[in-house]
Protein backbone atom coordinates (compact mmCIF):
# COMPACT_ATOMS: atom_id res chain seq x y z
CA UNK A 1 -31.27 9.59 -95.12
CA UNK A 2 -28.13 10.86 -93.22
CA UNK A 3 -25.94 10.38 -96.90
CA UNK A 4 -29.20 12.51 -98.85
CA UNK A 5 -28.20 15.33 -96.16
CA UNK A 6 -24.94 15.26 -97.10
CA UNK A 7 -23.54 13.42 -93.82
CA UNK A 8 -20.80 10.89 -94.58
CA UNK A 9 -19.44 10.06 -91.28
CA UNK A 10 -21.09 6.83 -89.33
CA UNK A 11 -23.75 7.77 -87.14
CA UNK A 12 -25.70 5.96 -84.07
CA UNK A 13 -27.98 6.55 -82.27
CA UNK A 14 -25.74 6.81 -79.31
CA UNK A 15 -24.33 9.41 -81.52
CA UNK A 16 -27.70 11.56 -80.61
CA UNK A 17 -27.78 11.12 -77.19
CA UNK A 18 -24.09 12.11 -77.22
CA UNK A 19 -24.98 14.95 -79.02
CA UNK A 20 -27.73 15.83 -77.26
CA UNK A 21 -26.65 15.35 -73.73
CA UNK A 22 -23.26 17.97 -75.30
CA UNK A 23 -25.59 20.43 -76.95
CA UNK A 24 -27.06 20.95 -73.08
CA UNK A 25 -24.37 21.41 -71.27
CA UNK A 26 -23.26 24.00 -73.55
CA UNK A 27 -26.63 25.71 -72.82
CA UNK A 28 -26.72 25.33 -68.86
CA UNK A 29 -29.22 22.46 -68.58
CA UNK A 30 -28.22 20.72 -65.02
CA UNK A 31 -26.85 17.36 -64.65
CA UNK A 32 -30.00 16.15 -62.99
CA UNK A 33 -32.09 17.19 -65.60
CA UNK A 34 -29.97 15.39 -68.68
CA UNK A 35 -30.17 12.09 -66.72
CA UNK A 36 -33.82 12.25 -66.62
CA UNK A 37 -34.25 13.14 -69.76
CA UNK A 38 -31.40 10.30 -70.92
CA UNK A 39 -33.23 7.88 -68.32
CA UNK A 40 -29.90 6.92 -66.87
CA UNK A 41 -29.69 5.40 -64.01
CA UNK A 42 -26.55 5.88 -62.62
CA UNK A 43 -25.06 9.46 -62.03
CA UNK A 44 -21.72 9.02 -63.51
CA UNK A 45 -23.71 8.39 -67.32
CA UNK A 46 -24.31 11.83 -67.95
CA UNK A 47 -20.58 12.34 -67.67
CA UNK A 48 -19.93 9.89 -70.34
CA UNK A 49 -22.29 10.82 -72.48
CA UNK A 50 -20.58 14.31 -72.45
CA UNK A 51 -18.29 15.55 -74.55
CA UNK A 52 -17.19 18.95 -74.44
CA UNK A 53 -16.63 21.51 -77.54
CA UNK A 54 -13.13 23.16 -77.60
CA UNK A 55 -15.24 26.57 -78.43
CA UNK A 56 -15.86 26.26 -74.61
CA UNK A 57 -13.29 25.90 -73.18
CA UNK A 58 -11.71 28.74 -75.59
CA UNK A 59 -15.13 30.91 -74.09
CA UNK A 60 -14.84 30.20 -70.75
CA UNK A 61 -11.02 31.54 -71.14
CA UNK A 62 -12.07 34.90 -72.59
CA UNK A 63 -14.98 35.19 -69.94
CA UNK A 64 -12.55 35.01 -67.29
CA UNK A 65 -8.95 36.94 -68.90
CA UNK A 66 -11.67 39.45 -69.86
CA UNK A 67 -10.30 39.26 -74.07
């Protein structure tokens, strides 16, 4: 399915909830909320499971210098 859509690089579904857990911290959803959602167990998960876009950190930048 993935290589139909055009997708060549290896996906899992950890990939998802990677993905997914990113995609809301970029829109505000709170910590306590992604774990339930994830069902982790352990606070420090959600953490893991983040990984941040360099778009923002680049827009938190201009929010703050004002540019």
């Amino acid at each position: 399915m993935c290589s139909e859509a055009g997708i060549t690089t290896h996906i899992t579904p950890h990939s998802l909830r990677i993905g997914g857990n990113s995609a809301a911290v970029d829109n505000g959803v709170p910590a306590e909320v992604r774990r339930a959602h994830g069902r982790w167990l352990l606070p420090g998960m959600v953490d893991l499971y983040t990984r941040r876009s360099p778009d923002t950190g680049i827009d938190l930048t201009r929010r703050m210098t004002g540019r």
